[in-house]
Protein backbone atom coordinates (compact mmCIF):
# COMPACT_ATOMS: atom_id res chain seq x y z
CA UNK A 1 -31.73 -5.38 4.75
CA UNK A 2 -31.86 -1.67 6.03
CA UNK A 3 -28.63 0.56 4.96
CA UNK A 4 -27.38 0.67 8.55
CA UNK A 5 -27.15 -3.11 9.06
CA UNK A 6 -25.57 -3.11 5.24
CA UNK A 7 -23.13 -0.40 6.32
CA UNK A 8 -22.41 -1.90 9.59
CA UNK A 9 -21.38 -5.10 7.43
CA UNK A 10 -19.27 -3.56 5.25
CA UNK A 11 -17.33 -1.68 8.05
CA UNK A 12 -16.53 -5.51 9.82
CA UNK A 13 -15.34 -6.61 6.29
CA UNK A 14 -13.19 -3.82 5.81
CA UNK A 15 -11.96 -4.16 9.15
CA UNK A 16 -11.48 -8.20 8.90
CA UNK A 17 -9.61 -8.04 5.68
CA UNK A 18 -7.99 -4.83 4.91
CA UNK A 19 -10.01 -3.57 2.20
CA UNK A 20 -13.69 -3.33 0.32
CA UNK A 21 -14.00 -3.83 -3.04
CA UNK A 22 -17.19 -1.76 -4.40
CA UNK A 23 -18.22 -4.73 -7.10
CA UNK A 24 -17.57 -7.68 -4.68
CA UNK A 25 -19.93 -5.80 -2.18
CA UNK A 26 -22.94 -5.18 -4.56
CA UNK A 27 -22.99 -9.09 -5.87
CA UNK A 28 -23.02 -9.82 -2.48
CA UNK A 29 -25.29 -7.65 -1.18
CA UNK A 30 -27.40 -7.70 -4.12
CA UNK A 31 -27.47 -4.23 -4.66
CA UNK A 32 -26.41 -2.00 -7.56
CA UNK A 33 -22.49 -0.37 -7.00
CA UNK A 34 -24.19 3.18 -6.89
CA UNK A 35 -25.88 1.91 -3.57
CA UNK A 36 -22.59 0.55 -2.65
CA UNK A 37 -20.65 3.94 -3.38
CA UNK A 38 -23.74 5.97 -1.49
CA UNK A 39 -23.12 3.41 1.68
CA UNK A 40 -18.97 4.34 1.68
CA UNK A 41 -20.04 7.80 1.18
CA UNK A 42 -21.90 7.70 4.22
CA UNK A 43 -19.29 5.35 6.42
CA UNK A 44 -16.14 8.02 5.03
CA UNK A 45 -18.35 11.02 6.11
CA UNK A 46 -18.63 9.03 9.61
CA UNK A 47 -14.92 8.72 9.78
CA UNK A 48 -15.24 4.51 9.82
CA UNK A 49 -13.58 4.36 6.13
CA UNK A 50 -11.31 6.34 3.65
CA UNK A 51 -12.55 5.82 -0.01
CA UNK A 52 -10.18 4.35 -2.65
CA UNK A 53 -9.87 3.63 -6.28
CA UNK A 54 -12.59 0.28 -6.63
CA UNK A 55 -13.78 0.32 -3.30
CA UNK A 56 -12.51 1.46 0.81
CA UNK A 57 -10.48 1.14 3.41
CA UNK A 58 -10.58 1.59 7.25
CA UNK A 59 -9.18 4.22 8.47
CA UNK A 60 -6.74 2.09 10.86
CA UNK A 61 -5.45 0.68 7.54
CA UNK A 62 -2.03 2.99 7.72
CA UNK A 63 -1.44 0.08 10.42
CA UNK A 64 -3.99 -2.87 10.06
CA UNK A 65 -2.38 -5.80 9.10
CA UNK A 66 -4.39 -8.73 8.93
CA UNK A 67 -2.97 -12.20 10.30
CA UNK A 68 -1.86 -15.00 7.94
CA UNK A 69 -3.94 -17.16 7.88
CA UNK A 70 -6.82 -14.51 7.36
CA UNK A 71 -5.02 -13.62 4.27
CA UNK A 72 -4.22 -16.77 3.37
CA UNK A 73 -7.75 -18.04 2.50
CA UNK A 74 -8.65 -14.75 0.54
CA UNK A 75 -8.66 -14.26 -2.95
CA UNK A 76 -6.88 -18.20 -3.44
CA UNK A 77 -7.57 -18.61 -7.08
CA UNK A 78 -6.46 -15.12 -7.96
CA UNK A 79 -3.48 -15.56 -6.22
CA UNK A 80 -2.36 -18.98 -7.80
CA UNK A 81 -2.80 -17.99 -11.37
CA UNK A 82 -0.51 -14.94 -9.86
CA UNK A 83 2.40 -17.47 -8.76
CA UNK A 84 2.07 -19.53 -12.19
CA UNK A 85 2.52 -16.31 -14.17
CA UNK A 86 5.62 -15.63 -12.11
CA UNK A 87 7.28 -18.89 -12.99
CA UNK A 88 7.70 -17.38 -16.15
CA UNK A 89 10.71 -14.78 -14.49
CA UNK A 90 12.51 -18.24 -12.46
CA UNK A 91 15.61 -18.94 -13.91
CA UNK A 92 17.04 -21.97 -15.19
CA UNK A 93 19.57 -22.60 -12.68
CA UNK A 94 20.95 -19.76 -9.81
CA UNK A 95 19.74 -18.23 -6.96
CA UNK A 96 16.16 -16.20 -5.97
CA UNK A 97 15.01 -14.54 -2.88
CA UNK A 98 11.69 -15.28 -2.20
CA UNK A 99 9.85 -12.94 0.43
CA UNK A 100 7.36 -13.88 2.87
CA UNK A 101 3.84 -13.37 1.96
CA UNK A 102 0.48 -15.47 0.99
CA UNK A 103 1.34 -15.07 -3.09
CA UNK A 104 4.99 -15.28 -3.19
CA UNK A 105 4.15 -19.02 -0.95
CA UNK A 106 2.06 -19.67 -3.66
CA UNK A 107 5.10 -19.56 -5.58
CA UNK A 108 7.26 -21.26 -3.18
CA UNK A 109 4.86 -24.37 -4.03
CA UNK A 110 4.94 -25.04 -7.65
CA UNK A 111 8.86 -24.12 -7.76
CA UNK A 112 10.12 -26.55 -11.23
CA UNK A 113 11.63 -29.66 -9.66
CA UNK A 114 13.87 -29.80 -12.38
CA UNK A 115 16.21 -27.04 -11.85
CA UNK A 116 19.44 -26.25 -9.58
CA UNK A 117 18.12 -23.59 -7.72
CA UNK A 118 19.47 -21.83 -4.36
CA UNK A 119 16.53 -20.26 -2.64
CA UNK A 120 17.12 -17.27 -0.16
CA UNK A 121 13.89 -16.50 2.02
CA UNK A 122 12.81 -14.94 5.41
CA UNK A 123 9.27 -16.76 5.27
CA UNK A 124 9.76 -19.41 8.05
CA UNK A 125 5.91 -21.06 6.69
CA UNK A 126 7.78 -22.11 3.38
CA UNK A 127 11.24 -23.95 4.45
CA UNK A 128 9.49 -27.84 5.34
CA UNK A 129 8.54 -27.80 1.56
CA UNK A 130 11.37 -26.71 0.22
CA UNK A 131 13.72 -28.15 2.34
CA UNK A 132 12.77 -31.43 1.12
CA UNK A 133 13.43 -31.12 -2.58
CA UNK A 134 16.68 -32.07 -3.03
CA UNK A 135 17.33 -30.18 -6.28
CA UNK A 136 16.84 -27.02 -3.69
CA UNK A 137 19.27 -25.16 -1.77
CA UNK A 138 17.96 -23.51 0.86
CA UNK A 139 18.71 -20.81 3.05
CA UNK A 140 16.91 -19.26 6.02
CA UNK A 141 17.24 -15.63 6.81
CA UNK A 142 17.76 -15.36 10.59
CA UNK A 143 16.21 -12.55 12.66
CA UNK A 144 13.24 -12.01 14.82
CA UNK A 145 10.45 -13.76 13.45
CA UNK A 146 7.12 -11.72 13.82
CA UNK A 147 4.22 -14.17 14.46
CA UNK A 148 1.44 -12.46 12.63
CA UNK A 149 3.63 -13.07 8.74
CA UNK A 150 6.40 -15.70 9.77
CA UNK A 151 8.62 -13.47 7.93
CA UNK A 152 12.41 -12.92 9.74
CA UNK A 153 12.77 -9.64 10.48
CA UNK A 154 15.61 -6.96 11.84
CA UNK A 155 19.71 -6.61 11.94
CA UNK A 156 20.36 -10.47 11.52
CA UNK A 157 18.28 -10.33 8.39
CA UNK A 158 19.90 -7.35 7.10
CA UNK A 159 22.72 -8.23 7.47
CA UNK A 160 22.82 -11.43 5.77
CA UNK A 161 20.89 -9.84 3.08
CA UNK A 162 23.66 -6.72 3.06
CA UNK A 163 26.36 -9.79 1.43
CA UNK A 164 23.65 -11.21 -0.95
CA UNK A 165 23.11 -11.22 -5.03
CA UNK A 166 20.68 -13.41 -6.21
CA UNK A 167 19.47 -13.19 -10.26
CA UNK A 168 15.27 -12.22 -8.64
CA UNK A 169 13.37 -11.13 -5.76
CA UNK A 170 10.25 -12.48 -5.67
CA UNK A 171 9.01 -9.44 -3.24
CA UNK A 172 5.00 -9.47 -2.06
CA UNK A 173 3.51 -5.96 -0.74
CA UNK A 174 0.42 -4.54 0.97
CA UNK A 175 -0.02 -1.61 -0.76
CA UNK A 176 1.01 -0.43 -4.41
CA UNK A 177 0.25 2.92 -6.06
CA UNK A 178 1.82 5.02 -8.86
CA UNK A 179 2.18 7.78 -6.31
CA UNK A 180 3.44 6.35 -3.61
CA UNK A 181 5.07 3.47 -4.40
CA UNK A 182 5.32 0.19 -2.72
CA UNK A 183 4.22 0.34 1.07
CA UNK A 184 4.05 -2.25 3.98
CA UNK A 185 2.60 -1.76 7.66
CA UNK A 186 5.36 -2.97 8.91
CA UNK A 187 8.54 -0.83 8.97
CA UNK A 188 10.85 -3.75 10.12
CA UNK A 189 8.90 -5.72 7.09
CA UNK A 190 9.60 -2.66 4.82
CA UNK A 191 13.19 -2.44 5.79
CA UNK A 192 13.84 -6.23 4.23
CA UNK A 193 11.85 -5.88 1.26
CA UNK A 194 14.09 -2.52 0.45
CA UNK A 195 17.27 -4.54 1.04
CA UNK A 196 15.65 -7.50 -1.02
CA UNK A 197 15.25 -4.89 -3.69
CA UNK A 198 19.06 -3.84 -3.59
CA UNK A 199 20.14 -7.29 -3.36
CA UNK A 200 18.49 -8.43 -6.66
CA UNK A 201 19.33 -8.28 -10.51
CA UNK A 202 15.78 -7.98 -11.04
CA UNK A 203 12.24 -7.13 -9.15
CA UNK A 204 8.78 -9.38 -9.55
CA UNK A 205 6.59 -8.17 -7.09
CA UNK A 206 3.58 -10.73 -6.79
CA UNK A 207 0.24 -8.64 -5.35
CA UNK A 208 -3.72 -9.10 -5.94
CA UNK A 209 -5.62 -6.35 -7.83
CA UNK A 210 -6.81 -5.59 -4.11
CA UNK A 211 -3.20 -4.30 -3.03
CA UNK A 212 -3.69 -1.35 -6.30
CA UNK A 213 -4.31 1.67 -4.63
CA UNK A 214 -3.44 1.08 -0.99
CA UNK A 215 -1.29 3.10 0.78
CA UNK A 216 0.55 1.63 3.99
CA UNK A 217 2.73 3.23 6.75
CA UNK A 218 6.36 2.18 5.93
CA UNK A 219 7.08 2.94 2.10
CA UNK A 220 10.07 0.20 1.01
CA UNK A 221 10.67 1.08 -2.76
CA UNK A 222 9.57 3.29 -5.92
CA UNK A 223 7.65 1.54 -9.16
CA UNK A 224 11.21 2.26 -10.77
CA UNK A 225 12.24 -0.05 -8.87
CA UNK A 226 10.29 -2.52 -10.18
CA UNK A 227 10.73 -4.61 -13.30
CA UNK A 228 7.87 -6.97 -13.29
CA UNK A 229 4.32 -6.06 -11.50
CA UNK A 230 2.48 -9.66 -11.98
CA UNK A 231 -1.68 -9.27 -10.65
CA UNK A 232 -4.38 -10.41 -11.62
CA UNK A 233 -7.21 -9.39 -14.76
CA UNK A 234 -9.68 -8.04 -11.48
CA UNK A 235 -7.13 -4.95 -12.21
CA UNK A 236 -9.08 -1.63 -13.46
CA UNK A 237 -7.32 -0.92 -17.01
CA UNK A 238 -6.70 2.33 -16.00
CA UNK A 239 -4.95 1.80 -13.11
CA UNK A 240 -3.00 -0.61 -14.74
CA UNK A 241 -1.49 1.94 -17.31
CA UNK A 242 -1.00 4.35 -14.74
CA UNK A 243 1.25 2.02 -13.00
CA UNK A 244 3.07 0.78 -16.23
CA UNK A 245 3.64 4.50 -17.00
CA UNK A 246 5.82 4.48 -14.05
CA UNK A 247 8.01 1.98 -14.78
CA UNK A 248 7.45 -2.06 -14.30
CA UNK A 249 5.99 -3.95 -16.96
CA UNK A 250 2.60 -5.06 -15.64
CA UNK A 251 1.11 -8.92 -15.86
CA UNK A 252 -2.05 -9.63 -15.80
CA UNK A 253 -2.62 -13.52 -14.70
């Protein structure tokens, strides 16, 4: 394969999912990761890709957002052992708030069927399942419900969530990074995460090593903010101390 088809590749990727992880692209391209980091070199210098920590992004990503079901059917292994490590942080019996996203439904799935639990969520995808455990109370955020995440959205969802304590969030994000924080495309997304935030005891935020790094457009909380970060062991070390350092204990599933 010539470096301009391999380049053009890795653009479409990036493009399709979000992000480009430099080790994922060698294996698959059979090339070493200094030929990888030479061919984002060359796509950032074109203006096609921003470099990150581990691997790219493109430089629409302040606003990409890829649909559900695209992100859905990446990374599905990482993301389970993700929502079994996070069982750890349900309580016994009391209520959770359980945000929309790929990881936190992963959670939303192997909820214990043997506690009294009141669920609070604005992921629409989750409620059938839920709904029809009868050890479960559930409620439904109302609000405008964007199609590309299912998640409610807006006043109606603030404002519910402005008279709301639960004992956890269970709160997913696009982008995490000691710098800037936690960060969202969205910024009627971001503005329910925040007020999931406030309306919590505690924080688990549920992510993929591929969120690390990423910066979005709509910041919705600070790593202090944070109690529990739970990813998965594809984390760089380093970046997993730097995040610790600011605050959240950090759980690699």
């Amino acid at each position: 394969m010539y470096a301009e088809e391999r380049q053009q590749q890795i653009v479409e990727r990036a493009r399709s999912l979000g992000r480009v992880d430099v080790s994922w692209l060698a294996a698959n391209f059979a090339v070493t990761t200094e030929t990888v980091r030479r061919d984002l070199t060359v796509l950032e210098r074109q203006g096609v890709l921003r470099r990150v920590h581990g691997g790219a992004i493109p430089v629409e990503r302040l606003g990409f957002e890829p649909g559900l079901a695209d992100r859905d059917a990446v990374l599905t292994a990482e993301k389970e052992r993700i929502a079994k490590a996070a069982l750890a942080e349900v309580p016994e019996e009391g209520a959770i708030l359980l945000d929309a996203g790929t990881t936190t439904a992963r959670l939303a799935e192997i909820l214990p069927s043997d506690r009294e639990l009141t669920v609070v969520t604005n992921a629409v995808s989750v409620v059938p399942q839920l709904a029809l455990r009868p050890q479960l109370t559930v409620l439904l955020l109302g609000g405008r419900v964007r199609g590309r995440t299912l998640a409610a959205v807006e006043d109606w969802t603030l404002r519910a969530l402005a008279d709301t304590f639960v004992d956890v969030a269970f709160v997913g994000t696009n982008g995490i990074s000691a710098e800037r924080g936690l960060t969202t495309p969205d910024i009627g997304e971001a503005a329910v995460k925040r007020a999931m935030i406030r309306a919590a005891r505690r924080t688990v935020v549920l992510a993929d090593h591929t969120k690390v790094g990423n910066d979005c457009l709509a910041r919705f909380g600070e790593l202090s903010d944070v109690d529990k970060f739970v990813t998965d062991t594809g984390l760089d070390d380093g970046l997993a101390e730097e995040l610790r350092a600011a605050g959240p204990e950090v759980v690699l599933a």
